[in-house]
PDB file of N, CA and C in Angstrom:
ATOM      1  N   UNK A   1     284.262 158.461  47.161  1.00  0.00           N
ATOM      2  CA  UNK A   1     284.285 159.524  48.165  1.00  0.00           C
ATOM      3  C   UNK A   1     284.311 160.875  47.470  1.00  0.00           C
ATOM      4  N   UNK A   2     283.769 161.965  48.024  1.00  0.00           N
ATOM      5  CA  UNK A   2     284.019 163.413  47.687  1.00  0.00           C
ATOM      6  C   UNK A   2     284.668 164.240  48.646  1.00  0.00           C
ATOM      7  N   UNK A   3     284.841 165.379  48.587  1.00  0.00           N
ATOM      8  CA  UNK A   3     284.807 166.408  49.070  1.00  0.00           C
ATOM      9  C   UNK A   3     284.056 167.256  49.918  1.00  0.00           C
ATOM     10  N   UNK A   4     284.909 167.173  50.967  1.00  0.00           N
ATOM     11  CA  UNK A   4     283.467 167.470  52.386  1.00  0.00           C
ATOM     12  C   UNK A   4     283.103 169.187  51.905  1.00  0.00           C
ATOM     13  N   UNK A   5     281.725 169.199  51.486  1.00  0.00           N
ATOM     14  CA  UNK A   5     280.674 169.773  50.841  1.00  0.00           C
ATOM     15  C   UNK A   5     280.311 170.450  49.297  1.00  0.00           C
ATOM     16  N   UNK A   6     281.246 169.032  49.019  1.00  0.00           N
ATOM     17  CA  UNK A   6     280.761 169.090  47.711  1.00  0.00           C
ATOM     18  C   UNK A   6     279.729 167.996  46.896  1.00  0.00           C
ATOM     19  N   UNK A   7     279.290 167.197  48.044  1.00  0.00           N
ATOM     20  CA  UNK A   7     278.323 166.587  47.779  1.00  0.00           C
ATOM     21  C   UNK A   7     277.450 165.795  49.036  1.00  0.00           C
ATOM     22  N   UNK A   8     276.296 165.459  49.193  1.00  0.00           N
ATOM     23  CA  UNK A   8     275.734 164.861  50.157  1.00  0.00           C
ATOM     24  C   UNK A   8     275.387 163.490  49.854  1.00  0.00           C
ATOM     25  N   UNK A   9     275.367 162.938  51.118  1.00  0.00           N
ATOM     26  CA  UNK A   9     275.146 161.418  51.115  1.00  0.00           C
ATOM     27  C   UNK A   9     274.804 161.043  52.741  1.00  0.00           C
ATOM     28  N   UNK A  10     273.183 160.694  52.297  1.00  0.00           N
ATOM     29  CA  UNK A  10     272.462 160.424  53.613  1.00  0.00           C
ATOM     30  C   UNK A  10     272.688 158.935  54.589  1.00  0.00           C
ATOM     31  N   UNK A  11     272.867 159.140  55.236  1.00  0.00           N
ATOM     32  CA  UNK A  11     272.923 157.501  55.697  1.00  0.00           C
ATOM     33  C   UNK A  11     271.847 157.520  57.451  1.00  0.00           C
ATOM     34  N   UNK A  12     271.680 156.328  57.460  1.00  0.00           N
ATOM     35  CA  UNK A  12     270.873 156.488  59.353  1.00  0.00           C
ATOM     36  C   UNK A  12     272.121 155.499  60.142  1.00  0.00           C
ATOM     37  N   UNK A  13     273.210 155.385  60.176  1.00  0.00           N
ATOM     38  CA  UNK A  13     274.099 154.792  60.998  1.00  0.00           C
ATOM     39  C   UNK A  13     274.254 155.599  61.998  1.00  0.00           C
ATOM     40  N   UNK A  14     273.948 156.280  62.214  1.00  0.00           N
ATOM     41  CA  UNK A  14     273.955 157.155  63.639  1.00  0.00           C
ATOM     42  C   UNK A  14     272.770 156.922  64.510  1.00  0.00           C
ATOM     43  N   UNK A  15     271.798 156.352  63.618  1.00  0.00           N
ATOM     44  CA  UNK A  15     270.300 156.486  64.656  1.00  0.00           C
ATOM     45  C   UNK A  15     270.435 154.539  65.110  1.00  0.00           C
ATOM     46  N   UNK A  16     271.010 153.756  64.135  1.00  0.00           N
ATOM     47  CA  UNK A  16     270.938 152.671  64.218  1.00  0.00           C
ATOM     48  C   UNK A  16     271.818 152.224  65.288  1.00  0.00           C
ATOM     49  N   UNK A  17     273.164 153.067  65.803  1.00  0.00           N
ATOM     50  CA  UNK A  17     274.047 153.011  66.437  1.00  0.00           C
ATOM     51  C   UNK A  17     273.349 153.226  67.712  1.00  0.00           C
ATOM     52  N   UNK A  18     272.855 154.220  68.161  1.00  0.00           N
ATOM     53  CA  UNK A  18     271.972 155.077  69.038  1.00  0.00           C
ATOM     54  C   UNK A  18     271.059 153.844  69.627  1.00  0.00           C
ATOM     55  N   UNK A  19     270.187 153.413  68.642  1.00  0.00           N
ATOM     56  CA  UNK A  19     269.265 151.868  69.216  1.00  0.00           C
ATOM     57  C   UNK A  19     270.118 151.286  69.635  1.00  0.00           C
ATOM     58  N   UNK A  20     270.922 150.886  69.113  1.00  0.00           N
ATOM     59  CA  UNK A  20     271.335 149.767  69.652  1.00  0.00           C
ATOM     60  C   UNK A  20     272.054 149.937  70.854  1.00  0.00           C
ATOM     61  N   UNK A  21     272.832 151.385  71.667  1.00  0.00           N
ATOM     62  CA  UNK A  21     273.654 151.855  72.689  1.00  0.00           C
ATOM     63  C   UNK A  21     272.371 151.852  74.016  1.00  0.00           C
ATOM     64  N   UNK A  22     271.042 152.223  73.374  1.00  0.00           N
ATOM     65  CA  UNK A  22     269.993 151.928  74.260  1.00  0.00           C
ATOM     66  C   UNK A  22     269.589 150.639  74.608  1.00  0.00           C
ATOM     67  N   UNK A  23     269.703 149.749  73.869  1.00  0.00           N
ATOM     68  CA  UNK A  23     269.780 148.308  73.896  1.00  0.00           C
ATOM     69  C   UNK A  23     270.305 147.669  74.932  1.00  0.00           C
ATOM     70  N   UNK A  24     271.961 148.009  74.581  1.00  0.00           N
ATOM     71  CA  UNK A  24     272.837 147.497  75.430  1.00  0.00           C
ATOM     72  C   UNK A  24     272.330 147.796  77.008  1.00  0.00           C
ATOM     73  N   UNK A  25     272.743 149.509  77.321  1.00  0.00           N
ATOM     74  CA  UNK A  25     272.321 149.946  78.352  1.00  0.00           C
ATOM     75  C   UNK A  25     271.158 149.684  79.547  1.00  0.00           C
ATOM     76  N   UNK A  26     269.895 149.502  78.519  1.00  0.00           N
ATOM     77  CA  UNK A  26     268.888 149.458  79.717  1.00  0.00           C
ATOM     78  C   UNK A  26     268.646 147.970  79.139  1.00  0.00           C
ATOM     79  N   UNK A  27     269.296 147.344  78.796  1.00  0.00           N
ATOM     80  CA  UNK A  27     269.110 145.421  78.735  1.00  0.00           C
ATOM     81  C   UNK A  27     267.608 144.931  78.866  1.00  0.00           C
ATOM     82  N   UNK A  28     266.858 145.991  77.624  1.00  0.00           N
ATOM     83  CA  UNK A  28     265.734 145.553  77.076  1.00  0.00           C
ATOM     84  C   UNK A  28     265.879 145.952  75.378  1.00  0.00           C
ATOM     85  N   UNK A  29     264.730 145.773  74.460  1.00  0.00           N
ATOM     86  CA  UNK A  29     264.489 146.083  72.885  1.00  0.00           C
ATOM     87  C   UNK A  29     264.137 147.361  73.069  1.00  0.00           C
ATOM     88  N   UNK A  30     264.770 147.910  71.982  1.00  0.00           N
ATOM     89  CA  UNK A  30     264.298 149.897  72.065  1.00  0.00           C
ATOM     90  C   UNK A  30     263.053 150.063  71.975  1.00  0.00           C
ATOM     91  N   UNK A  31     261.947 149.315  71.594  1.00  0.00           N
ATOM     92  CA  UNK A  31     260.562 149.404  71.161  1.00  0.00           C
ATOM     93  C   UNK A  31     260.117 149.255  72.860  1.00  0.00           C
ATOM     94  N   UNK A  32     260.431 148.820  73.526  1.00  0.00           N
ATOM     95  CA  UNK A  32     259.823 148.544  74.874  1.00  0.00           C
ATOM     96  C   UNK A  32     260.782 149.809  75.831  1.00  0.00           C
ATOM     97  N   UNK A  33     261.759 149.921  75.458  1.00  0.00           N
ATOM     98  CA  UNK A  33     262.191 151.443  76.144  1.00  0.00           C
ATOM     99  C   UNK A  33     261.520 152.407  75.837  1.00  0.00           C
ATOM    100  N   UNK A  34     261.353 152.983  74.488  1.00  0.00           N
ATOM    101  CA  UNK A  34     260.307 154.422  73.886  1.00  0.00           C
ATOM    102  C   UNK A  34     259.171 154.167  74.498  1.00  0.00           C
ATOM    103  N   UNK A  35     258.110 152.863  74.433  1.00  0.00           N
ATOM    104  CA  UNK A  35     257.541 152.883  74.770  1.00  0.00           C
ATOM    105  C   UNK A  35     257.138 153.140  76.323  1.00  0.00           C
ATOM    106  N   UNK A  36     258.145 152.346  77.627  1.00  0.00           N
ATOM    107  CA  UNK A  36     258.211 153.352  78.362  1.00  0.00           C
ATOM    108  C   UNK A  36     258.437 154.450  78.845  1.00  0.00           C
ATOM    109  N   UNK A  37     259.464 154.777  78.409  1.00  0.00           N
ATOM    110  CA  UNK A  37     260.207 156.177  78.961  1.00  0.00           C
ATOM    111  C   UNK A  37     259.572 156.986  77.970  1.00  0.00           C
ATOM    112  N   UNK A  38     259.153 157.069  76.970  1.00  0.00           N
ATOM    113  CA  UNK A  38     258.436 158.097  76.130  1.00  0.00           C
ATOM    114  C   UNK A  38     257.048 158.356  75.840  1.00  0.00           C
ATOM    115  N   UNK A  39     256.134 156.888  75.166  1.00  0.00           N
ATOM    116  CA  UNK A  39     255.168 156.997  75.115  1.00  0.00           C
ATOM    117  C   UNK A  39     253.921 156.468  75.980  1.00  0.00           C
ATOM    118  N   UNK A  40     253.845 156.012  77.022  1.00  0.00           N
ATOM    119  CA  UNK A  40     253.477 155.998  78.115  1.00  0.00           C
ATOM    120  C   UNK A  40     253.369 157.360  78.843  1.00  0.00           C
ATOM    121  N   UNK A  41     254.098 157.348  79.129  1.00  0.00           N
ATOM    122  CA  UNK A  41     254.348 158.895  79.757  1.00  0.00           C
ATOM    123  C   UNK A  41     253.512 160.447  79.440  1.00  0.00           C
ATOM    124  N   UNK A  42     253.469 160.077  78.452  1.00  0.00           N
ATOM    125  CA  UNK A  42     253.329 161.226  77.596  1.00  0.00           C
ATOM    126  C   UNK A  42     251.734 160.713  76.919  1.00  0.00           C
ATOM    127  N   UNK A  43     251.223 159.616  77.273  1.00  0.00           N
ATOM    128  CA  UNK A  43     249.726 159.385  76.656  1.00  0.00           C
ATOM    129  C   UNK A  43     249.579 159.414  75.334  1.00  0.00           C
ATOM    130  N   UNK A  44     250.439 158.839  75.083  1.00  0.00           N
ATOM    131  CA  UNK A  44     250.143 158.365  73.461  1.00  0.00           C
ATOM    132  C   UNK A  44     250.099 157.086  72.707  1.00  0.00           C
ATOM    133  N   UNK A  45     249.292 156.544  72.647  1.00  0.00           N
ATOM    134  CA  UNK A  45     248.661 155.243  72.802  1.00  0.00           C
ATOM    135  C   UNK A  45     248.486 154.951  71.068  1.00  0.00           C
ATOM    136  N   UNK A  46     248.223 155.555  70.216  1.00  0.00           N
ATOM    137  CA  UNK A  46     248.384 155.380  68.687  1.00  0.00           C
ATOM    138  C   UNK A  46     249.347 155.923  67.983  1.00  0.00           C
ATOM    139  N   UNK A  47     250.376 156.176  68.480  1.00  0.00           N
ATOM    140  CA  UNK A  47     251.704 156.111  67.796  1.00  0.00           C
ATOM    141  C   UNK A  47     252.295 154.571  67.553  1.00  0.00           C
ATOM    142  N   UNK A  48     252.356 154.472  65.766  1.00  0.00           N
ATOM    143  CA  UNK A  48     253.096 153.278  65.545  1.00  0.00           C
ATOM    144  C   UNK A  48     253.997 153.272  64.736  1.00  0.00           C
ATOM    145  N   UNK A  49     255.143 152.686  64.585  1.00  0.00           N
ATOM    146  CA  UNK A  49     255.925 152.314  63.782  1.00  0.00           C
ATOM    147  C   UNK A  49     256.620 151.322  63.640  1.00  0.00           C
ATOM    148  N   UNK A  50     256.916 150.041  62.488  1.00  0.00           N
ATOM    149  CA  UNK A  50     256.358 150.898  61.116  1.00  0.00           C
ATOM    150  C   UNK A  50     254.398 150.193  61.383  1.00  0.00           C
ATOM    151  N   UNK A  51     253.987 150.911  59.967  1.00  0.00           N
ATOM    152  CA  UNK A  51     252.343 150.681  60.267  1.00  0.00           C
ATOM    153  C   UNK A  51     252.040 149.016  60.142  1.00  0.00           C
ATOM    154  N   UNK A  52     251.120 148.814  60.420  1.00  0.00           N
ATOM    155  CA  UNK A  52     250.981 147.488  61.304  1.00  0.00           C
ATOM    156  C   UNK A  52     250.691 146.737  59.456  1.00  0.00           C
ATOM    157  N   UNK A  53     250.862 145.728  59.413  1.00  0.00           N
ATOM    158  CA  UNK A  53     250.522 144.486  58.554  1.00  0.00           C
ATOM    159  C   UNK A  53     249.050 144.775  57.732  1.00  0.00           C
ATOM    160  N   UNK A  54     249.375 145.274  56.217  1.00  0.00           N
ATOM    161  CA  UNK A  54     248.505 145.557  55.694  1.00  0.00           C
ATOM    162  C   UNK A  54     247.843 146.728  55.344  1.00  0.00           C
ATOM    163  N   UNK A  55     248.236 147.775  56.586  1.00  0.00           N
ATOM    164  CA  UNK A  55     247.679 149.037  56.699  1.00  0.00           C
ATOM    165  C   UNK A  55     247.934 150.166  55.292  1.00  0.00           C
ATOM    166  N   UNK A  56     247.759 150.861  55.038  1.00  0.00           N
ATOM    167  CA  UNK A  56     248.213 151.860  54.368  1.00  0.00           C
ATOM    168  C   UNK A  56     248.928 153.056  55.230  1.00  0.00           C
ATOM    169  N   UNK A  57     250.097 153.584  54.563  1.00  0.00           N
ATOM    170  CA  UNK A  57     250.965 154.493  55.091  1.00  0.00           C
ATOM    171  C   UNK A  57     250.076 155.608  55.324  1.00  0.00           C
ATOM    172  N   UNK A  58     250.469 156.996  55.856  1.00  0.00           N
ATOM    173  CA  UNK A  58     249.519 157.799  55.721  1.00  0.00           C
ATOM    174  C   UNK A  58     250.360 158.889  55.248  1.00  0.00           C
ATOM    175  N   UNK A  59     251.297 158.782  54.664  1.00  0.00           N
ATOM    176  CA  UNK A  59     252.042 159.830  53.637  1.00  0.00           C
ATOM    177  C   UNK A  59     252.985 159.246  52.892  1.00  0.00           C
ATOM    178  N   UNK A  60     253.168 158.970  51.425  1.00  0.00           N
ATOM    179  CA  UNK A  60     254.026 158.588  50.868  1.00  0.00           C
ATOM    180  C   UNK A  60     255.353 159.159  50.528  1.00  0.00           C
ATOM    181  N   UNK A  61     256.470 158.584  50.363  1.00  0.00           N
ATOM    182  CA  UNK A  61     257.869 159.252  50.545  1.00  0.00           C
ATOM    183  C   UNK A  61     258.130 159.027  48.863  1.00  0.00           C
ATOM    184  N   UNK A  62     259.452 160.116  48.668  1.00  0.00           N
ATOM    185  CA  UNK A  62     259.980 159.193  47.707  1.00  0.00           C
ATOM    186  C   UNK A  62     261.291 160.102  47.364  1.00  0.00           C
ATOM    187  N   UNK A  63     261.929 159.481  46.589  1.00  0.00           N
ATOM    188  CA  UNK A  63     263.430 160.260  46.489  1.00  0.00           C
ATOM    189  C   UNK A  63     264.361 159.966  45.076  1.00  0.00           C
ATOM    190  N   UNK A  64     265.365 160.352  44.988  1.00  0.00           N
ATOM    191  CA  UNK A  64     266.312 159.855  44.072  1.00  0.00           C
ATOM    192  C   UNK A  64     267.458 159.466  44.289  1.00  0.00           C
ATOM    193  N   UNK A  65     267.614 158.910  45.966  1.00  0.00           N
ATOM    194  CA  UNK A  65     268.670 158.316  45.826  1.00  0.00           C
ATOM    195  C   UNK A  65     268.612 156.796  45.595  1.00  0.00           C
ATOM    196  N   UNK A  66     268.945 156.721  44.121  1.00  0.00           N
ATOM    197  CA  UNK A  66     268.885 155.808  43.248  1.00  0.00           C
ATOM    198  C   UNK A  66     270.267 155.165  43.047  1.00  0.00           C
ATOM    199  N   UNK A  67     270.362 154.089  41.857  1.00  0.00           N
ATOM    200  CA  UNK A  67     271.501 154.072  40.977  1.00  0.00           C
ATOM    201  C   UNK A  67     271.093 154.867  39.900  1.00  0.00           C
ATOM    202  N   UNK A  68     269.932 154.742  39.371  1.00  0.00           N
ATOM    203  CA  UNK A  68     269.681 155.902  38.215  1.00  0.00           C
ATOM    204  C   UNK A  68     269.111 156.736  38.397  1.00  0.00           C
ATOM    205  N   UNK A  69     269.061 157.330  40.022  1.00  0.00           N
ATOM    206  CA  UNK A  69     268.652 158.628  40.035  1.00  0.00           C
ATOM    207  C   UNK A  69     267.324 159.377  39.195  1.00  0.00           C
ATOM    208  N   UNK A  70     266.647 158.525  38.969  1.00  0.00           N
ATOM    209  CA  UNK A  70     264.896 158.463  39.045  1.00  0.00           C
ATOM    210  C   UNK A  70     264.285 159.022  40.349  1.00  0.00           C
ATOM    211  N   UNK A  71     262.852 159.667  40.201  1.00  0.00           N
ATOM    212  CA  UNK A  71     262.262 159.437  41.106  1.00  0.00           C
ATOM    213  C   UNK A  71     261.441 158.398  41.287  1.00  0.00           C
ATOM    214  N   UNK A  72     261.652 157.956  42.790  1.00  0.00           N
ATOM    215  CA  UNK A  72     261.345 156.744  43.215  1.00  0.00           C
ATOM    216  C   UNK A  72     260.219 156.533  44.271  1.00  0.00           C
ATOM    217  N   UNK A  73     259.150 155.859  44.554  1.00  0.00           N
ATOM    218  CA  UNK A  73     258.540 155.979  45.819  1.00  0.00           C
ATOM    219  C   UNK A  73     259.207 154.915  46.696  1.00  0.00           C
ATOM    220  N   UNK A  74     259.485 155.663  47.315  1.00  0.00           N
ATOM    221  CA  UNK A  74     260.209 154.763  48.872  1.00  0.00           C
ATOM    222  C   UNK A  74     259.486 154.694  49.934  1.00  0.00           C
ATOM    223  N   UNK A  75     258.328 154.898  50.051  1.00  0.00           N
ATOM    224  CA  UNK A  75     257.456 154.836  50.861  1.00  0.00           C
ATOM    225  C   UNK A  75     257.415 153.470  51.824  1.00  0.00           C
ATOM    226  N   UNK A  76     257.633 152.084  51.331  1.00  0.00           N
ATOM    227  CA  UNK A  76     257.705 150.901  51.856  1.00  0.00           C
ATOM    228  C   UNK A  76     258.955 150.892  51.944  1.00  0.00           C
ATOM    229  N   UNK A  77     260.029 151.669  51.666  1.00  0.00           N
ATOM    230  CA  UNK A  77     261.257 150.631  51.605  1.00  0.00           C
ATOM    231  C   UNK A  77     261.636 150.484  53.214  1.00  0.00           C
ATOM    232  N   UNK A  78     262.750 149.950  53.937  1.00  0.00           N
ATOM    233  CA  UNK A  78     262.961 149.268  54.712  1.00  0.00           C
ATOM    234  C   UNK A  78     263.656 150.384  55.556  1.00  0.00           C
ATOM    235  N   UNK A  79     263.120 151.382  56.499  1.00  0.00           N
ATOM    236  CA  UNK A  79     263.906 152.142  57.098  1.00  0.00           C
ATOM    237  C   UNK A  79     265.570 152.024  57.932  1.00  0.00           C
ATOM    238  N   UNK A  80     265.615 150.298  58.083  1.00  0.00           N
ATOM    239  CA  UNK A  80     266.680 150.339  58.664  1.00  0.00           C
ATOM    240  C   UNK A  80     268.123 149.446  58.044  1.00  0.00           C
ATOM    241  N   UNK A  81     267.901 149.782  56.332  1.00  0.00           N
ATOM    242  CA  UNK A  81     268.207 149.207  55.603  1.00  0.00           C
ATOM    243  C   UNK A  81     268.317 149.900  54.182  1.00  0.00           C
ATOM    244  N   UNK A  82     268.698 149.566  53.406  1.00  0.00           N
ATOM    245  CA  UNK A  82     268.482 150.473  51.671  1.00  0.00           C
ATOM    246  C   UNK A  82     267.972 149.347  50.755  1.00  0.00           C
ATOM    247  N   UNK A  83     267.064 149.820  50.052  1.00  0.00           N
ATOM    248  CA  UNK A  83     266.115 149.421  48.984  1.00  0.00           C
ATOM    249  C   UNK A  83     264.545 148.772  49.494  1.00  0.00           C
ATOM    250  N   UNK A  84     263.687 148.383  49.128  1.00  0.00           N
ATOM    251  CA  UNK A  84     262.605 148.358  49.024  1.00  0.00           C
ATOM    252  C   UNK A  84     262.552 146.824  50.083  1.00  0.00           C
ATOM    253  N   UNK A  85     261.196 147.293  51.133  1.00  0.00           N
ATOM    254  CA  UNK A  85     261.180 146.430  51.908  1.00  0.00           C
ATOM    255  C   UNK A  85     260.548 144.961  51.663  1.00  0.00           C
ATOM    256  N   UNK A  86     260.831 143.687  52.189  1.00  0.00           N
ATOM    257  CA  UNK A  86     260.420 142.694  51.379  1.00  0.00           C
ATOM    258  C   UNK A  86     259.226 142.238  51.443  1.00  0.00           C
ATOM    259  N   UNK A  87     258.168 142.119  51.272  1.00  0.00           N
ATOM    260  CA  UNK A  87     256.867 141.760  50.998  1.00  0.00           C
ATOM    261  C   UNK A  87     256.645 140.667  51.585  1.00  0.00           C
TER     262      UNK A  87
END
């Protein structure tokens, strides 16, 4: 642990929490909620995530939050999870 702002440390437990409170609530999968209540609605018919089986990304990521703090491409890794997604 540190010192609140003396260092940062990213995490998505807030967004993962969030799915899943939508989950519960409207007692369907969040992918079929966005898709109604958001992208339907709104006419957007080629929005995907993640990209479909095989595809190529269309911007690569990458970072250093590492153990050795390298830069890394994280581009595949597993958004709802840490380290590289499994093949």
């Amino acid at each position: 642990m540190f010192k609140p702002g003396s260092a940062f440390n990213y995490s998505n437990i807030n967004t993962i929490l969030f799915g899943l409170v939508v989950e519960k609530v409207a007692r369907q999968p969040l992918a079929a909620f966005i898709r109604r209540n958001s992208l339907r609605p709104e006419h957007l018919t080629d929005t995907l995530s993640p990209p479909p089986p095989g595809s190529r990304p269309a911007c690569p990521g990458y970072t250093r939050d590492t153990a050795d703090g390298k830069l890394t491409n994280a581009t595949r890794w597993n958004r709802h999870g840490a380290g590289p997604r499994a093949r």
